[in-house]
C-alpha atoms as a PDB file:
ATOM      1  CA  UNK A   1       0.000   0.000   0.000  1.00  0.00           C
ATOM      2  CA  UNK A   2       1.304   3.600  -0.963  1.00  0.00           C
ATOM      3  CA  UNK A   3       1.744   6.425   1.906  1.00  0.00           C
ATOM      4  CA  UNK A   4      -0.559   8.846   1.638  1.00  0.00           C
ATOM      5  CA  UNK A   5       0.553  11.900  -0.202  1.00  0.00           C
ATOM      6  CA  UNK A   6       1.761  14.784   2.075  1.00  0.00           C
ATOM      7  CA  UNK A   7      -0.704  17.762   3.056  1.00  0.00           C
ATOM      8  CA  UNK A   8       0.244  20.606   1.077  1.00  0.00           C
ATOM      9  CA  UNK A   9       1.286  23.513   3.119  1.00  0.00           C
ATOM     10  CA  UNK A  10      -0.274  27.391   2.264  1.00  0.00           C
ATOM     11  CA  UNK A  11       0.189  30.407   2.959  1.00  0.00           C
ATOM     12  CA  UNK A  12      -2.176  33.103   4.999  1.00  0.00           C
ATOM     13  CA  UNK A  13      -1.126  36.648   3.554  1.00  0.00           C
ATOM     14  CA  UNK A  14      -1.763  39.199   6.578  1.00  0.00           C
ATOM     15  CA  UNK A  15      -1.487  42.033   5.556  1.00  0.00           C
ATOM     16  CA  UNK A  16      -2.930  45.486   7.023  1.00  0.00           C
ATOM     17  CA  UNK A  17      -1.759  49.549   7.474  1.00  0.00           C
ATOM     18  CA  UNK A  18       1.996  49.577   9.630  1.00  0.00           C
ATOM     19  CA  UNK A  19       0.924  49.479  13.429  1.00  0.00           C
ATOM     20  CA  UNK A  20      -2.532  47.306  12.920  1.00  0.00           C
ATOM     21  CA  UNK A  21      -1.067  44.493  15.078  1.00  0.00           C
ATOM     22  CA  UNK A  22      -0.238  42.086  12.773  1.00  0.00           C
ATOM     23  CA  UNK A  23       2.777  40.739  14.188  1.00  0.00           C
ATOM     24  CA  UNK A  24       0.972  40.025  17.321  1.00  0.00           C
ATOM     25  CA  UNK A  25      -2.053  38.960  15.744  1.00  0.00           C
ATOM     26  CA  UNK A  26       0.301  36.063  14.187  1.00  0.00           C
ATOM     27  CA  UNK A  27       2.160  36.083  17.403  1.00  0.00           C
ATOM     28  CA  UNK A  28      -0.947  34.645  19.111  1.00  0.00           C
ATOM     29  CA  UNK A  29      -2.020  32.210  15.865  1.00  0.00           C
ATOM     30  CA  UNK A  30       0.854  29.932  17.075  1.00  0.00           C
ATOM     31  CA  UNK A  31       0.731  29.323  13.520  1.00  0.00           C
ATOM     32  CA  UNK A  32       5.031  29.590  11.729  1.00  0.00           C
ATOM     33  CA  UNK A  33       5.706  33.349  10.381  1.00  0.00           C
ATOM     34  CA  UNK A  34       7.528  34.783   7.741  1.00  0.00           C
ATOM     35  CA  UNK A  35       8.229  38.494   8.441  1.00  0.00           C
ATOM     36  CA  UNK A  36       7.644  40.449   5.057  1.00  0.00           C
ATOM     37  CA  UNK A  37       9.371  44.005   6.678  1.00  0.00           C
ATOM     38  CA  UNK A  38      12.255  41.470   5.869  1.00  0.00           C
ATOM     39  CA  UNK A  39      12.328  41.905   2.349  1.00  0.00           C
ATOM     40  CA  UNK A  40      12.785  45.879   2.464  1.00  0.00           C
ATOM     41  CA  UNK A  41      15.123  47.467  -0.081  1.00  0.00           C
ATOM     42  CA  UNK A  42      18.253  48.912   1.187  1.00  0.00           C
ATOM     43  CA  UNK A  43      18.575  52.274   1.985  1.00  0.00           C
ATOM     44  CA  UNK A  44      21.245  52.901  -0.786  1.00  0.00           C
ATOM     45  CA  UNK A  45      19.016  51.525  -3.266  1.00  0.00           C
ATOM     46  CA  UNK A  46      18.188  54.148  -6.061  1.00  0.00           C
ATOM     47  CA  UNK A  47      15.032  52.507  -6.804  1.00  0.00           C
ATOM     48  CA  UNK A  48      13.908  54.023  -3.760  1.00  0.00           C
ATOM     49  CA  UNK A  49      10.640  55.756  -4.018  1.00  0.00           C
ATOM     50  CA  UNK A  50      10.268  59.747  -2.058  1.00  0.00           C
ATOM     51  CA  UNK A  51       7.543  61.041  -0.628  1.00  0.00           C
ATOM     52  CA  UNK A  52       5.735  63.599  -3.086  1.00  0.00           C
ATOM     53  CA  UNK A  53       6.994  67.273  -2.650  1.00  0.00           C
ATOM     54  CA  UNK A  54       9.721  65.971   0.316  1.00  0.00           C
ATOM     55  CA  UNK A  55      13.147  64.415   0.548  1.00  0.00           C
ATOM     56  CA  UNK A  56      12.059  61.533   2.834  1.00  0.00           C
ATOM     57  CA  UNK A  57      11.752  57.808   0.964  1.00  0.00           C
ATOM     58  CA  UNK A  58       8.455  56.494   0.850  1.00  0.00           C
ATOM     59  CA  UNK A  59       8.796  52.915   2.719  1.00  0.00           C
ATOM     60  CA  UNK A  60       5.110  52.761   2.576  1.00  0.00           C
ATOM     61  CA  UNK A  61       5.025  52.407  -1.260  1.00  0.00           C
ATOM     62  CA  UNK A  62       5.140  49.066  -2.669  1.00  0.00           C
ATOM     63  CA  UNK A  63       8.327  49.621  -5.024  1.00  0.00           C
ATOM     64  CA  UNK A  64      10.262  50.384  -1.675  1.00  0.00           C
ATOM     65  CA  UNK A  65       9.824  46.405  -1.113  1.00  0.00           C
ATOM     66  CA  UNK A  66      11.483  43.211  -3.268  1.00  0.00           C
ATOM     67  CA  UNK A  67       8.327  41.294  -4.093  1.00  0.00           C
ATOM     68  CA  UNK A  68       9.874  38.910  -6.236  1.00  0.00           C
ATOM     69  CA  UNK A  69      12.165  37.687  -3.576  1.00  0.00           C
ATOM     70  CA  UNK A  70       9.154  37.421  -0.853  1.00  0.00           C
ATOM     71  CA  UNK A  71       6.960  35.261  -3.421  1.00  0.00           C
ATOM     72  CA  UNK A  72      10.789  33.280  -3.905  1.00  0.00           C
ATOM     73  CA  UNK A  73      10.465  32.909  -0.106  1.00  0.00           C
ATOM     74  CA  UNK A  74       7.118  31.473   0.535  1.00  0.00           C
ATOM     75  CA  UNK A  75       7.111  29.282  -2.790  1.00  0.00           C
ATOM     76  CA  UNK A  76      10.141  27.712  -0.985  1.00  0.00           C
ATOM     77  CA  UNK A  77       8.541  27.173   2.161  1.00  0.00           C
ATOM     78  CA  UNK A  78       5.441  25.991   1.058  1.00  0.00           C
ATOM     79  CA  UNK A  79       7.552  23.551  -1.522  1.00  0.00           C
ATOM     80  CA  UNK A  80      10.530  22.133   1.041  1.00  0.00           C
ATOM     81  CA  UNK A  81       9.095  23.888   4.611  1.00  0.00           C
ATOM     82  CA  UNK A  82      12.932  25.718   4.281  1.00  0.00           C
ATOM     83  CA  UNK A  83      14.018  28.978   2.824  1.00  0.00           C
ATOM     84  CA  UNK A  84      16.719  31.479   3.691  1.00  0.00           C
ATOM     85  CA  UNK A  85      15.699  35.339   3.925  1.00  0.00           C
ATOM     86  CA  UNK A  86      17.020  38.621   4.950  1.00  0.00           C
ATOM     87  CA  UNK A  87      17.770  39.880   7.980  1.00  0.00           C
ATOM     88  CA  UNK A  88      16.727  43.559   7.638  1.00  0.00           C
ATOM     89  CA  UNK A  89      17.078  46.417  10.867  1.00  0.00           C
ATOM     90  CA  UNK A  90      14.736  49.221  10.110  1.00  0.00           C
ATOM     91  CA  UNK A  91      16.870  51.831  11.928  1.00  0.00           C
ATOM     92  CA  UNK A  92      19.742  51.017   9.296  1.00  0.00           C
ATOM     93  CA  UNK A  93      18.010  50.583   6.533  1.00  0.00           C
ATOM     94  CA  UNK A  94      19.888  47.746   5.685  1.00  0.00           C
ATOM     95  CA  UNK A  95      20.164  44.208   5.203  1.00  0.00           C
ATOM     96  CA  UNK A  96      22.614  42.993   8.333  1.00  0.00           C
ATOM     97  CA  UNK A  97      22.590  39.159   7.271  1.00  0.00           C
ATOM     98  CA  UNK A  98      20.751  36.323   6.614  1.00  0.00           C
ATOM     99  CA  UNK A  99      18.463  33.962   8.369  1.00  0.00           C
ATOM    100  CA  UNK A 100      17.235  30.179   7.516  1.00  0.00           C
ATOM    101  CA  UNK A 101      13.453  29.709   8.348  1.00  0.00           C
ATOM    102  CA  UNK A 102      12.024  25.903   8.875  1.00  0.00           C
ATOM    103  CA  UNK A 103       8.454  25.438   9.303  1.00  0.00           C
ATOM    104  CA  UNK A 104       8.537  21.657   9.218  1.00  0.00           C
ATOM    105  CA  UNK A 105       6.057  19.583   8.072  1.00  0.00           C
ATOM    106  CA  UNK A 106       3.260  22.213   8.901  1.00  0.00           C
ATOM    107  CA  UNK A 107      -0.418  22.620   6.491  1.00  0.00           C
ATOM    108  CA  UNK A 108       0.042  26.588   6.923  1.00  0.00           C
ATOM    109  CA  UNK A 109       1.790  29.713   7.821  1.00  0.00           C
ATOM    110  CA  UNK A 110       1.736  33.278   8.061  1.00  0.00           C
ATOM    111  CA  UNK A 111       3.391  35.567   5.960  1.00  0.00           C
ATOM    112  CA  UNK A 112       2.663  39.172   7.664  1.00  0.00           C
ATOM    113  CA  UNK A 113       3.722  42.504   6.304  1.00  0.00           C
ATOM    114  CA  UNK A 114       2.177  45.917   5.206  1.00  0.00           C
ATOM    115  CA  UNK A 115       2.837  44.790   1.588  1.00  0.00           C
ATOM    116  CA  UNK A 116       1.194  41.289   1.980  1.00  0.00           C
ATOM    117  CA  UNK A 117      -1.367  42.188  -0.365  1.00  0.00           C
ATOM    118  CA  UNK A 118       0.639  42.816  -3.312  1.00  0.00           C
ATOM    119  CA  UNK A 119       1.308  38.957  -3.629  1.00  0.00           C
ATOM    120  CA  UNK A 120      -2.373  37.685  -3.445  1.00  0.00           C
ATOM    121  CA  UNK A 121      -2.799  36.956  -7.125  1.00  0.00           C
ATOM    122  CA  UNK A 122       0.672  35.577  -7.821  1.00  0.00           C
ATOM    123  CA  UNK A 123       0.610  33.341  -4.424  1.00  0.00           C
ATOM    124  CA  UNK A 124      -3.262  32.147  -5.815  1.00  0.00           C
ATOM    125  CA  UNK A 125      -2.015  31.748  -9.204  1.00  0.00           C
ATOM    126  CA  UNK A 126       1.064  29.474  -7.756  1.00  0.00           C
ATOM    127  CA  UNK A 127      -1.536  27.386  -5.892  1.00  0.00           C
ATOM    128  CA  UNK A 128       0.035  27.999  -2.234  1.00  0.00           C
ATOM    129  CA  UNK A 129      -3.000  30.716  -1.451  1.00  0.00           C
ATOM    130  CA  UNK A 130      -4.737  29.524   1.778  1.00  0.00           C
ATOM    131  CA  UNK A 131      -6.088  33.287   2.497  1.00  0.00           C
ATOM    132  CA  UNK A 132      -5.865  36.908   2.250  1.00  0.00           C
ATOM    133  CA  UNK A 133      -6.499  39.037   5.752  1.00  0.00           C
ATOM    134  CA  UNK A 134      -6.455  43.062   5.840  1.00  0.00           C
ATOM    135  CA  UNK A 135      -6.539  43.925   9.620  1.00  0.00           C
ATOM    136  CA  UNK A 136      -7.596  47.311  10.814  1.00  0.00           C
ATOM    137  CA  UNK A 137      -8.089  49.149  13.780  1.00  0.00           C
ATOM    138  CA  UNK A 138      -8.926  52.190  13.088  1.00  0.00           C
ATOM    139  CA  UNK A 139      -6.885  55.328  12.156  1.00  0.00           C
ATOM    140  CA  UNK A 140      -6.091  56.729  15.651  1.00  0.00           C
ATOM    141  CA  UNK A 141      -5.599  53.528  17.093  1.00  0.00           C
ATOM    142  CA  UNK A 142      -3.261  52.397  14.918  1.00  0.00           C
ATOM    143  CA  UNK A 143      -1.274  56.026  14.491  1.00  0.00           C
ATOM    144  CA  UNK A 144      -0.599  55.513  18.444  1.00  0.00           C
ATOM    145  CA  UNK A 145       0.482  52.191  18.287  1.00  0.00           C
ATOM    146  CA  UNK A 146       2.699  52.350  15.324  1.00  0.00           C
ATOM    147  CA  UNK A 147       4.156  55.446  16.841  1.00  0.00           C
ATOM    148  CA  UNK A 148       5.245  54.466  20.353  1.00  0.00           C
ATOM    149  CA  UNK A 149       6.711  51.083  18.789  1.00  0.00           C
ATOM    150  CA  UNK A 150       8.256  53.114  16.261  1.00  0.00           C
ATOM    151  CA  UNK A 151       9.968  55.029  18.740  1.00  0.00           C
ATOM    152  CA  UNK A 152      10.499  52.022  21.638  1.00  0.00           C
ATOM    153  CA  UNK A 153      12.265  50.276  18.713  1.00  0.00           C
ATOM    154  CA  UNK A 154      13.840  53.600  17.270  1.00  0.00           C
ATOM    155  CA  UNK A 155      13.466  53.055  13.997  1.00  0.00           C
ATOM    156  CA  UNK A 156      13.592  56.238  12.561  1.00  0.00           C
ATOM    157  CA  UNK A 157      14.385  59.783  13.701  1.00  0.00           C
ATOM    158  CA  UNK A 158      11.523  61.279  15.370  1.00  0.00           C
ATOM    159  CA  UNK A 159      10.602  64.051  13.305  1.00  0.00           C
ATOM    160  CA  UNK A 160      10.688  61.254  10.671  1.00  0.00           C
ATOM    161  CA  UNK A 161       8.231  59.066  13.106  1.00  0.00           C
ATOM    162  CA  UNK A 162       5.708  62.106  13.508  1.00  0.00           C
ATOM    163  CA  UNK A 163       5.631  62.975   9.489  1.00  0.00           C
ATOM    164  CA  UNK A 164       5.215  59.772   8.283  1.00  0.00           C
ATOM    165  CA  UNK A 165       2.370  58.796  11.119  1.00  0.00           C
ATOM    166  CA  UNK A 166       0.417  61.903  10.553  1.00  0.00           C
ATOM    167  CA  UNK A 167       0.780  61.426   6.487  1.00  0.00           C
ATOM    168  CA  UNK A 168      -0.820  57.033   7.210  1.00  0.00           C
ATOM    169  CA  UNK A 169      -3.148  58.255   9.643  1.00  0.00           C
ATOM    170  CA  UNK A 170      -4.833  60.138   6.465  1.00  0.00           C
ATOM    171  CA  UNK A 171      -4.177  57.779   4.443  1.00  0.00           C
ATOM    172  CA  UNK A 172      -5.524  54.633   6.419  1.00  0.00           C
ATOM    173  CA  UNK A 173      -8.592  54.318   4.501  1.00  0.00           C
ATOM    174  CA  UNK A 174      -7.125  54.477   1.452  1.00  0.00           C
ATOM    175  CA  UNK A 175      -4.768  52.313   2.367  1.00  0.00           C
ATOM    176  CA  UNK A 176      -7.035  49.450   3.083  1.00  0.00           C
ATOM    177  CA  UNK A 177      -9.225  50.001  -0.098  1.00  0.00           C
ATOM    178  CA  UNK A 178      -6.051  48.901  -1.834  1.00  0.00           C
ATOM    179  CA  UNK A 179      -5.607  46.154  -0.123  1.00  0.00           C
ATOM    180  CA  UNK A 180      -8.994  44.525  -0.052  1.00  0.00           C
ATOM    181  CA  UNK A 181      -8.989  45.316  -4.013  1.00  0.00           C
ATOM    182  CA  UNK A 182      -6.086  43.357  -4.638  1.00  0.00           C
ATOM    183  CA  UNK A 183      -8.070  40.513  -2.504  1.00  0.00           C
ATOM    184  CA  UNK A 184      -7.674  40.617   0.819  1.00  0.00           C
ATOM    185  CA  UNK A 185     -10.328  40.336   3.167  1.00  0.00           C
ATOM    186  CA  UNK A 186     -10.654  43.434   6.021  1.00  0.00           C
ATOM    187  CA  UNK A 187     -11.340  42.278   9.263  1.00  0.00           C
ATOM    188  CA  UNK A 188     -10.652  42.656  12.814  1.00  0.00           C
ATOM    189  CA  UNK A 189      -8.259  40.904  15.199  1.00  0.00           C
ATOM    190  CA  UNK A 190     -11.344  38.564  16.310  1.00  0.00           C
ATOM    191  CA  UNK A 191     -12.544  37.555  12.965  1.00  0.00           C
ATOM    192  CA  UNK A 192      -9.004  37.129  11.404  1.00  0.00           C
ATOM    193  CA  UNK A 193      -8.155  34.479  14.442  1.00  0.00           C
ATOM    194  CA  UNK A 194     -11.457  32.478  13.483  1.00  0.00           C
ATOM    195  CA  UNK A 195     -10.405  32.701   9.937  1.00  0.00           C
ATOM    196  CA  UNK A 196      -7.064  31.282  10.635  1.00  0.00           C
ATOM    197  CA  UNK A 197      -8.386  28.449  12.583  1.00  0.00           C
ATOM    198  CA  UNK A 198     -10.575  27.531  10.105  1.00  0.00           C
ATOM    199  CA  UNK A 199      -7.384  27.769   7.220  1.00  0.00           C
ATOM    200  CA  UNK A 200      -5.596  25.876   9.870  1.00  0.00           C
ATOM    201  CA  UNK A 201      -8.156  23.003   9.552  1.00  0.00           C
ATOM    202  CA  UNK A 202      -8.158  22.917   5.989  1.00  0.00           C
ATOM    203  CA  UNK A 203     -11.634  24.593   6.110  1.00  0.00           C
ATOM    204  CA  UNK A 204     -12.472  27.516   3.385  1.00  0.00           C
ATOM    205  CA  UNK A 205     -13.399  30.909   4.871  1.00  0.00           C
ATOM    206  CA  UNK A 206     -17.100  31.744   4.922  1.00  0.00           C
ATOM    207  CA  UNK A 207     -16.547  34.907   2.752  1.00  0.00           C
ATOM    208  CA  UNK A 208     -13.536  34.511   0.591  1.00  0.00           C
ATOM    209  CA  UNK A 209     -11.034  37.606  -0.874  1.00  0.00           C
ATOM    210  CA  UNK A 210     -12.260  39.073  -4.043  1.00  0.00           C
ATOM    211  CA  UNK A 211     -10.075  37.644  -7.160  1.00  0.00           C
END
């Protein structure tokens, strides 16, 4: 008699505006996690986007991120459960080394970053799509929670910290209308958890992403 064919591990994009709690959201999933914020572009880079009419560099535009790399990354994992990535420190700017992730023999895992959306329709087309999650807490919330981590982590100068929070607290909504049209699914941190479990048991969401 033949073994049964190994479950296929997928991928749950989180995605959400910077400071929405994703990381503990997939913190408390117990579920494996890939860190996106990983796959930054170096500060050097001259692909860099700016920030219109300033000198600062947009690291809330998608171009400021290496897509093809992340979608390498999570191919890998869900393929051999092993992949190497990027070791990035925000405060540099700068990729400091490199990292080997193993998820094991595991039927899903998280990969959580502001720019998780952008890979919904490749990671679908490439069959490893298990499901899309936008999570929001509202504007103010999140511009006082991204803030104060921002700063407790010093990641960037603070007059940096204080321009680029005011500019995402205006743009929140925005900011999630683009990523539930590229097919991820807005929720809170209650209904994303339920939607994981049910991912984690191989079940299909009750209302799935828009293609």
């Amino acid at each position: 008699m033949s073994s049964p064919s190994p479950i296929p591990t997928r991928v749950v994009l989180l995605c959400g505006p910077s400071g929405s709690g994703k990381s503990l959201l997939a913190a408390r999933s117990g579920l494996p996690v890939l860190r996106l914020d990983d796959f930054y572009k170096e500060g050097a880079d001259p692909t860099l986007p700016q920030v219109p009419g300033s000198s600062d560099i947009d690291w809330d535009h998608p171009d400021s991120w290496d897509a093809d790399t992340a979608v390498a990354a999570i191919v890998e994992l869900c393929r051999t459960g092993r992949t190497k990535i990027p070791v990035y420190d925000l405060s540099l700017s700068a990729r400091t080394s490199a990292e080997a992730v193993d998820i094991g023999r595991t039927p899903l895992f998280i990969a959580e970053g502001v720019f998780a959306a952008e890979l919904v329709t490749r990671c679908r087309d490439l069959g490893v799509l298990a499901d899309a999650l936008c999570l929001s807490r509202g504007p103010v919330k999140t511009f006082r929670r991204r803030f104060l981590r921002d700063l407790r982590e010093g990641r960037k100068s603070v007059p940096f910290l204080l321009r680029r929070g005011w500019r995402l607290m205006r743009l929140e909504r925005s900011i999630i209308a683009r990523q539930t049209a590229l097919g991820a699914y807005a929720c809170d941190r209650d209904e994303a958890l339920g939607r994981l479990t049910a991912a984690a048991a191989g079940r299909r969401p009750a209302a799935t992403p828009a293609a």
